[in-house]
PDB file of N, CA and C in Angstrom:
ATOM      1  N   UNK A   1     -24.006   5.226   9.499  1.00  0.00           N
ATOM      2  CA  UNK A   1     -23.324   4.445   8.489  1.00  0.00           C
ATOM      3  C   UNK A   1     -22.676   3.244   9.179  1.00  0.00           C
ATOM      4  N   UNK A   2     -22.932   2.204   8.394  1.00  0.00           N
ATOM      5  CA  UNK A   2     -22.517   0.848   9.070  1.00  0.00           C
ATOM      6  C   UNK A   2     -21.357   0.649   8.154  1.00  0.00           C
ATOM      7  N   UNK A   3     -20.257   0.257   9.001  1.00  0.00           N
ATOM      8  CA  UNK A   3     -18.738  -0.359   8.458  1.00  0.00           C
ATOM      9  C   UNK A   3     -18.611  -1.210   8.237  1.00  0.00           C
ATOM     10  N   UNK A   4     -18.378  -2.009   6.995  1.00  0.00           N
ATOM     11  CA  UNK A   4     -18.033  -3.583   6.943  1.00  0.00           C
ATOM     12  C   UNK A   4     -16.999  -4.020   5.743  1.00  0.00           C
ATOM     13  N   UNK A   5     -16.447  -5.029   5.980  1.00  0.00           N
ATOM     14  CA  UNK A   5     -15.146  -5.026   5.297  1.00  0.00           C
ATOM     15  C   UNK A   5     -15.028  -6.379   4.967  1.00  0.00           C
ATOM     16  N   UNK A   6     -14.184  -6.620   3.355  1.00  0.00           N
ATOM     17  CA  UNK A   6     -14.316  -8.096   2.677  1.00  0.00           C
ATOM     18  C   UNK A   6     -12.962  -7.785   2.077  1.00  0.00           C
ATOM     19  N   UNK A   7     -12.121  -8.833   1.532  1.00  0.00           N
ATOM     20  CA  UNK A   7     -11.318  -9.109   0.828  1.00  0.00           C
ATOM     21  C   UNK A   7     -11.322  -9.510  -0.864  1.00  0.00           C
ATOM     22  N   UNK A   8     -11.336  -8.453  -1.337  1.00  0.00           N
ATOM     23  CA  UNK A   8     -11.193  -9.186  -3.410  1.00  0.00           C
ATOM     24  C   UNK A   8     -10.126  -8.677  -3.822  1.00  0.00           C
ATOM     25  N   UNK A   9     -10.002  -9.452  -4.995  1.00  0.00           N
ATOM     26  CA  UNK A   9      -9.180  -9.503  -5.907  1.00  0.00           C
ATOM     27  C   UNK A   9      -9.469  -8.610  -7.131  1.00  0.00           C
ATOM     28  N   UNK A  10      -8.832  -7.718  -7.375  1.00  0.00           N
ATOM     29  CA  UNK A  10      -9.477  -6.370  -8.572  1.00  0.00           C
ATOM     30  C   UNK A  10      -8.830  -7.518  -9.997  1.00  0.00           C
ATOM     31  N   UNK A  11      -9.676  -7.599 -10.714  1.00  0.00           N
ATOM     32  CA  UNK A  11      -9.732  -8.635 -12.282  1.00  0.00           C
ATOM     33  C   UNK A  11      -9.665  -8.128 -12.995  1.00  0.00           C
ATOM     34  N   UNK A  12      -8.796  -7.087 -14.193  1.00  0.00           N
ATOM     35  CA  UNK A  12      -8.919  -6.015 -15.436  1.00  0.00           C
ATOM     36  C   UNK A  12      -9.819  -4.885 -14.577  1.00  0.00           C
ATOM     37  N   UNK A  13      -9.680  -3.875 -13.287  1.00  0.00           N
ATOM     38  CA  UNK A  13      -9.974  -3.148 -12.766  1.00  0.00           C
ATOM     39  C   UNK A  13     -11.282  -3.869 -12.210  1.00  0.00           C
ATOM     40  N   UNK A  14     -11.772  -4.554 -11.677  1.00  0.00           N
ATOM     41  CA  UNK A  14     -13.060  -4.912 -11.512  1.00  0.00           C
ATOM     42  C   UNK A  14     -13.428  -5.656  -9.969  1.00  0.00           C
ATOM     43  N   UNK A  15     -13.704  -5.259  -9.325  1.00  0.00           N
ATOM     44  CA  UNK A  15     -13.942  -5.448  -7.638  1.00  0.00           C
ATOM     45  C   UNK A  15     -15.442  -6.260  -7.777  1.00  0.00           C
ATOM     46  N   UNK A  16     -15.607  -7.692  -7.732  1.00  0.00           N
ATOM     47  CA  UNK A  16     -16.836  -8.322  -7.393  1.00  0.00           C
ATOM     48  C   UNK A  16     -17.305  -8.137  -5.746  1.00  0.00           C
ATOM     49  N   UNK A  17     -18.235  -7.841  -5.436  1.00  0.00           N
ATOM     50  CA  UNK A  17     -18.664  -7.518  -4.368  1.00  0.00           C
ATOM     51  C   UNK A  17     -19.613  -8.550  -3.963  1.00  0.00           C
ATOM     52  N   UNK A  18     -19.825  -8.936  -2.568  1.00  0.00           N
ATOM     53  CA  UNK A  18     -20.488 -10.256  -1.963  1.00  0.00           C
ATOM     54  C   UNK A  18     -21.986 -10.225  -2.614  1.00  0.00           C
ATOM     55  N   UNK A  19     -22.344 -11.333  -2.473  1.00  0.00           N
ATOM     56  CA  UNK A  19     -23.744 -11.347  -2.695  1.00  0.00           C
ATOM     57  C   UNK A  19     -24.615 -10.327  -1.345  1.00  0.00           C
ATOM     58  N   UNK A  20     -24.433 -10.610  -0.225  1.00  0.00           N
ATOM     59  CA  UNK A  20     -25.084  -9.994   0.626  1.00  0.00           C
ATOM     60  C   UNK A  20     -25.071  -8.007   0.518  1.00  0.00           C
ATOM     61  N   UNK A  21     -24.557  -7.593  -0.462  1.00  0.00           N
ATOM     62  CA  UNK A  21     -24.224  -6.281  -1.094  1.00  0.00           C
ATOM     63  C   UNK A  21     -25.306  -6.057  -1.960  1.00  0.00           C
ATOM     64  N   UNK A  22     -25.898  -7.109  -2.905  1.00  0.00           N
ATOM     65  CA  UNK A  22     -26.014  -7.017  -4.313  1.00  0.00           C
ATOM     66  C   UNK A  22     -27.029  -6.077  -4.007  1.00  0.00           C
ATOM     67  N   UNK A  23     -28.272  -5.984  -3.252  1.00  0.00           N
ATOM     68  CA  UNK A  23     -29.483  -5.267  -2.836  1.00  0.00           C
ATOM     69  C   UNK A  23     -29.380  -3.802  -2.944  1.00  0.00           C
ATOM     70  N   UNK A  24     -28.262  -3.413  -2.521  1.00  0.00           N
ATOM     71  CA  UNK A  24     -27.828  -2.191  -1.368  1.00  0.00           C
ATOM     72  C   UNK A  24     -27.646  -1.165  -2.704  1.00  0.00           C
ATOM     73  N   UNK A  25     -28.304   0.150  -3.069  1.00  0.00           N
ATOM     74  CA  UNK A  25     -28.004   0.820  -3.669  1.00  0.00           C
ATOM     75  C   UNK A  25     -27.309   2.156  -3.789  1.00  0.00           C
ATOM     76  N   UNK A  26     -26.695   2.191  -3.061  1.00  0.00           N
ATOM     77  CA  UNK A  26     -25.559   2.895  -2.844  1.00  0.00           C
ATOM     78  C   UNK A  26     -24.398   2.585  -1.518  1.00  0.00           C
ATOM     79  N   UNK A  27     -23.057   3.243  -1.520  1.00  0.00           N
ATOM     80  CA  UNK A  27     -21.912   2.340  -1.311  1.00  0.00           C
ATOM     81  C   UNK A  27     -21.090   3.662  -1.157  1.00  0.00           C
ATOM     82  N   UNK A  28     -20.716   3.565   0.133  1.00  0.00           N
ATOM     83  CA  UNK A  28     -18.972   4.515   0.206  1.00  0.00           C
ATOM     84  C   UNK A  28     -17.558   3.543   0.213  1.00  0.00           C
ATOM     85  N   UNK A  29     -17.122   3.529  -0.578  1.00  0.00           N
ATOM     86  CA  UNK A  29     -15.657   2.713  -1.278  1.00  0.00           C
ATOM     87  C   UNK A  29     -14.632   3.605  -0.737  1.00  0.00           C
ATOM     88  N   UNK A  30     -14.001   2.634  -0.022  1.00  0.00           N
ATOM     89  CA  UNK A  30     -12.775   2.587   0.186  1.00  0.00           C
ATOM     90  C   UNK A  30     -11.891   1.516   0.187  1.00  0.00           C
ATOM     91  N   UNK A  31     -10.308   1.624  -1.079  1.00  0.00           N
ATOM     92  CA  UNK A  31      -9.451   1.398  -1.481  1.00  0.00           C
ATOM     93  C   UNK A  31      -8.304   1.149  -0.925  1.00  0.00           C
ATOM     94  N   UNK A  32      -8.027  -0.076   0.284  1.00  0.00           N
ATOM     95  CA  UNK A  32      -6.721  -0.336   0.866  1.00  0.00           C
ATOM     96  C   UNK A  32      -6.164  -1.394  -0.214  1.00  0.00           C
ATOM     97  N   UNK A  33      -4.609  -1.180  -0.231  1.00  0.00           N
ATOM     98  CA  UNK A  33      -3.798  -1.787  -0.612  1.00  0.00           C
ATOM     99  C   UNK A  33      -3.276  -3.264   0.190  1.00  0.00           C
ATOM    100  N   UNK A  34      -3.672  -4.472  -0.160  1.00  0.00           N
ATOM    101  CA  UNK A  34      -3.002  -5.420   0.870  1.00  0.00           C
ATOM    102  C   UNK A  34      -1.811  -5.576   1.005  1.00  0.00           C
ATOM    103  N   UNK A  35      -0.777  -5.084   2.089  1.00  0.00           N
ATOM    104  CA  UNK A  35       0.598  -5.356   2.231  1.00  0.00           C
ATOM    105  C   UNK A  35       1.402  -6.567   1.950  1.00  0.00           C
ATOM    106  N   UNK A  36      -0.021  -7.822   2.692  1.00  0.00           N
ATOM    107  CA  UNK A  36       0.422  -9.151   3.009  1.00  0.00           C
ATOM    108  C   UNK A  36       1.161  -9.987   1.678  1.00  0.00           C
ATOM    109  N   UNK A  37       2.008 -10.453   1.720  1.00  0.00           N
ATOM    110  CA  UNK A  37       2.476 -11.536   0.519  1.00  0.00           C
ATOM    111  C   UNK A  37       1.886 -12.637   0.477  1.00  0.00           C
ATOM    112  N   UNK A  38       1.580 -12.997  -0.463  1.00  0.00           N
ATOM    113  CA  UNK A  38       1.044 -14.629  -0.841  1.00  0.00           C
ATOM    114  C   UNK A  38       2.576 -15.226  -0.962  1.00  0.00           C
ATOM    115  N   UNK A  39       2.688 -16.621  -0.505  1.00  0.00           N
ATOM    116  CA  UNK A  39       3.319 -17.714  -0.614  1.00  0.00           C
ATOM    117  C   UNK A  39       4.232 -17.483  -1.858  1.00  0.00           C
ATOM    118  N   UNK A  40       3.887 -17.444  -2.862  1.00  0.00           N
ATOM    119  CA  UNK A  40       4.731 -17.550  -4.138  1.00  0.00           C
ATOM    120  C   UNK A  40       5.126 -16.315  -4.515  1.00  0.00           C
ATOM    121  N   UNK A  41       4.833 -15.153  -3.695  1.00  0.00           N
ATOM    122  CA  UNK A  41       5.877 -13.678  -4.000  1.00  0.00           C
ATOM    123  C   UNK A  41       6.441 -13.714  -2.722  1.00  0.00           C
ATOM    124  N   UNK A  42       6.276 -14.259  -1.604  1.00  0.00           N
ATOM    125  CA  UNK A  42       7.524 -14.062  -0.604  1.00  0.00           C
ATOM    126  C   UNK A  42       8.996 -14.742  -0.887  1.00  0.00           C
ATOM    127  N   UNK A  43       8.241 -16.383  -1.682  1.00  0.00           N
ATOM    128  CA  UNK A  43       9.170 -17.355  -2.504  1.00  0.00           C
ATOM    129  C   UNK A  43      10.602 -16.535  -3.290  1.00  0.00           C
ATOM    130  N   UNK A  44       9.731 -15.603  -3.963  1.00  0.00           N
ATOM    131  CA  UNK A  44       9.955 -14.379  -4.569  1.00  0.00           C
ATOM    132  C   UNK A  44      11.289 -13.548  -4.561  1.00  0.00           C
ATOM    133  N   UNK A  45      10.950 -13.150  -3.059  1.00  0.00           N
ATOM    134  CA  UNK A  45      11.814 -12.054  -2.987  1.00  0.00           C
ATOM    135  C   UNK A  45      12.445 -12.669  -1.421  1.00  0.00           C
ATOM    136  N   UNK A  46      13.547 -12.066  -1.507  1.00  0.00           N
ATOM    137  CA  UNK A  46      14.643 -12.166  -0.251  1.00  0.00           C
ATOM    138  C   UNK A  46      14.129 -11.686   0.784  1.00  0.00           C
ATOM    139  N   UNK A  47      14.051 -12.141   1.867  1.00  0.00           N
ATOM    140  CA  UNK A  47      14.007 -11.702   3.321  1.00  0.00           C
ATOM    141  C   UNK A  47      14.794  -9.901   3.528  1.00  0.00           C
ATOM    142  N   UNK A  48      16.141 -10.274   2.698  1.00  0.00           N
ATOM    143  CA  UNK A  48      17.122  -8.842   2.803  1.00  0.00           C
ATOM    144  C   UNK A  48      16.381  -8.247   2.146  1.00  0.00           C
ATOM    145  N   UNK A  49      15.624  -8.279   0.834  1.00  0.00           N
ATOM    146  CA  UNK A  49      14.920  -7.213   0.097  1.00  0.00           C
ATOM    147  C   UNK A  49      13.890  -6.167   0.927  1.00  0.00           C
ATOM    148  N   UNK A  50      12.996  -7.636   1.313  1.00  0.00           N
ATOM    149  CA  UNK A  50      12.035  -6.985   2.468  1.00  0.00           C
ATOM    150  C   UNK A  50      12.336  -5.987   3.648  1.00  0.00           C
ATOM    151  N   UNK A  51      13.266  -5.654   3.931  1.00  0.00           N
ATOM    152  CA  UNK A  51      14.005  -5.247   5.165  1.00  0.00           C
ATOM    153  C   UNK A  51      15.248  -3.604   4.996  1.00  0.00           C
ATOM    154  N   UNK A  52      15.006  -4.068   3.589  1.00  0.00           N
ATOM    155  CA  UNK A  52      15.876  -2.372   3.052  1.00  0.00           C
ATOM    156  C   UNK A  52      15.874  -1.295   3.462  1.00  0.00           C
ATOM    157  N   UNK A  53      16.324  -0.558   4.021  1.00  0.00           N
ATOM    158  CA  UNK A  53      15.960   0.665   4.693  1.00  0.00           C
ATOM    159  C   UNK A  53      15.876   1.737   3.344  1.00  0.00           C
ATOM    160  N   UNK A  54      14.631   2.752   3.356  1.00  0.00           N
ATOM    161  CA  UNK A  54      14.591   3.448   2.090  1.00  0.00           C
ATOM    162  C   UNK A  54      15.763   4.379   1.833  1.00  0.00           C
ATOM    163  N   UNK A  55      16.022   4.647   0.565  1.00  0.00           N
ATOM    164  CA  UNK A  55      17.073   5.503  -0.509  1.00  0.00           C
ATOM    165  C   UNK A  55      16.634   6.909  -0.795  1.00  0.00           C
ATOM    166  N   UNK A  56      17.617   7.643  -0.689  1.00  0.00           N
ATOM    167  CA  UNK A  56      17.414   9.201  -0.927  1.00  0.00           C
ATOM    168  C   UNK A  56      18.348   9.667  -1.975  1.00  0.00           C
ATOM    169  N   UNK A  57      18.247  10.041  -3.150  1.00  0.00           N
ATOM    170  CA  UNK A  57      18.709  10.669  -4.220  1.00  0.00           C
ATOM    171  C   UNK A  57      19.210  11.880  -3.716  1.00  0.00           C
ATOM    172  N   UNK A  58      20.221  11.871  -3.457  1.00  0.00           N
ATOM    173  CA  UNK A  58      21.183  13.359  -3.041  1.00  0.00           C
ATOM    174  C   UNK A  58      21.921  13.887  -3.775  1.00  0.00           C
ATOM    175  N   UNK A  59      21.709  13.509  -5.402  1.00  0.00           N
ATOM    176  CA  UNK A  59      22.576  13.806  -6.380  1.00  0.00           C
ATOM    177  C   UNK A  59      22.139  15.560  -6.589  1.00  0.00           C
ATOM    178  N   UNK A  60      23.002  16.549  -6.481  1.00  0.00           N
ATOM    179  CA  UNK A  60      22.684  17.822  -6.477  1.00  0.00           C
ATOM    180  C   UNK A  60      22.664  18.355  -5.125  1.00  0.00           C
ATOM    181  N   UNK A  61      22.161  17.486  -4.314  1.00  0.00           N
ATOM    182  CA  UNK A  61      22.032  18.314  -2.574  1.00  0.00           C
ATOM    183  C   UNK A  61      23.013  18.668  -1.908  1.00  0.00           C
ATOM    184  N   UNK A  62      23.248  20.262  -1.653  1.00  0.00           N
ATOM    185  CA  UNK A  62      24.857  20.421  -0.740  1.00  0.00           C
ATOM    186  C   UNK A  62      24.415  20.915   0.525  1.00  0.00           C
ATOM    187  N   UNK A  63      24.898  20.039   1.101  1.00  0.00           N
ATOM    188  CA  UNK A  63      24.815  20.237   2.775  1.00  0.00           C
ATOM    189  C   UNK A  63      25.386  21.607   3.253  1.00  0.00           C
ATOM    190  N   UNK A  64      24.623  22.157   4.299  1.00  0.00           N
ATOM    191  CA  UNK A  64      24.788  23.393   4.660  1.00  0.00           C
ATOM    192  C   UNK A  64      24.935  23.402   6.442  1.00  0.00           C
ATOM    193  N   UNK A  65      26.395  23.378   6.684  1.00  0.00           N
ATOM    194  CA  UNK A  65      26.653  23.095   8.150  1.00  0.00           C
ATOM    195  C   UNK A  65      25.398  24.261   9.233  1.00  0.00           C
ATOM    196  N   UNK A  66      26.103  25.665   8.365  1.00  0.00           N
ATOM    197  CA  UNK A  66      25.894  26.235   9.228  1.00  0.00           C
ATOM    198  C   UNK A  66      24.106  26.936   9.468  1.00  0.00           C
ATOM    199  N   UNK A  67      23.595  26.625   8.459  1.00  0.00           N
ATOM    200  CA  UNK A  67      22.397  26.026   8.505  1.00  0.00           C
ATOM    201  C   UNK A  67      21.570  25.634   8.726  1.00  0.00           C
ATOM    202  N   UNK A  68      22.039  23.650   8.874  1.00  0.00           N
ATOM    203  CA  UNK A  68      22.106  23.175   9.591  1.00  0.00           C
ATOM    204  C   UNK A  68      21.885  23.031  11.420  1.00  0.00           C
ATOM    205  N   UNK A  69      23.081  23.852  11.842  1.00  0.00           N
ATOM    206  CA  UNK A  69      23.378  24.201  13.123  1.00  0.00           C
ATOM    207  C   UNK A  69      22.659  25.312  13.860  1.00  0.00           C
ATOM    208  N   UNK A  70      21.887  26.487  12.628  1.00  0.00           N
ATOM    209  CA  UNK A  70      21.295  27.275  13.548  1.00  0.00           C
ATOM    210  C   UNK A  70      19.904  26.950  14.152  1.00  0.00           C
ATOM    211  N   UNK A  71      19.827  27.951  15.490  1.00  0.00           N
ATOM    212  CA  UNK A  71      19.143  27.711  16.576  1.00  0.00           C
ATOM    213  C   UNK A  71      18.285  28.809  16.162  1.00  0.00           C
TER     214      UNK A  71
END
């Protein structure tokens, strides 16, 4: 199996695939998410946003020292 990799844009769910594909009748798909920001959503959002360290809902959670502490 040969690996090769392109960049699209999904349009109302819809992945156009290169012309050099069109032939090929069958296809193993795989689905990465691009992290990268375009220009006008970094514009977007704050540098501080980007940089948040994640949140934990501890509403209900009781800490248990001893617990905790055992070995």
């Amino acid at each position: 199996m040969r690996a090769d990799e392109f960049y699209a844009t999904a349009e109302d769910g819809i992945i156009r695939i290169p012309e050099k594909y069109k032939n090929k009748k069958s296809f193993k798909v795989m689905v990465l998410e691009d992290f990268r920001l375009n220009r006008e959503e970094a514009n977007d959002k704050r540098k501080s946003d980007l940089l948040l360290p994640p949140t934990m809902d501890t509403k209900g959670w009781k800490f248990n020292r001893e617990v905790a502490n055992e070995r």
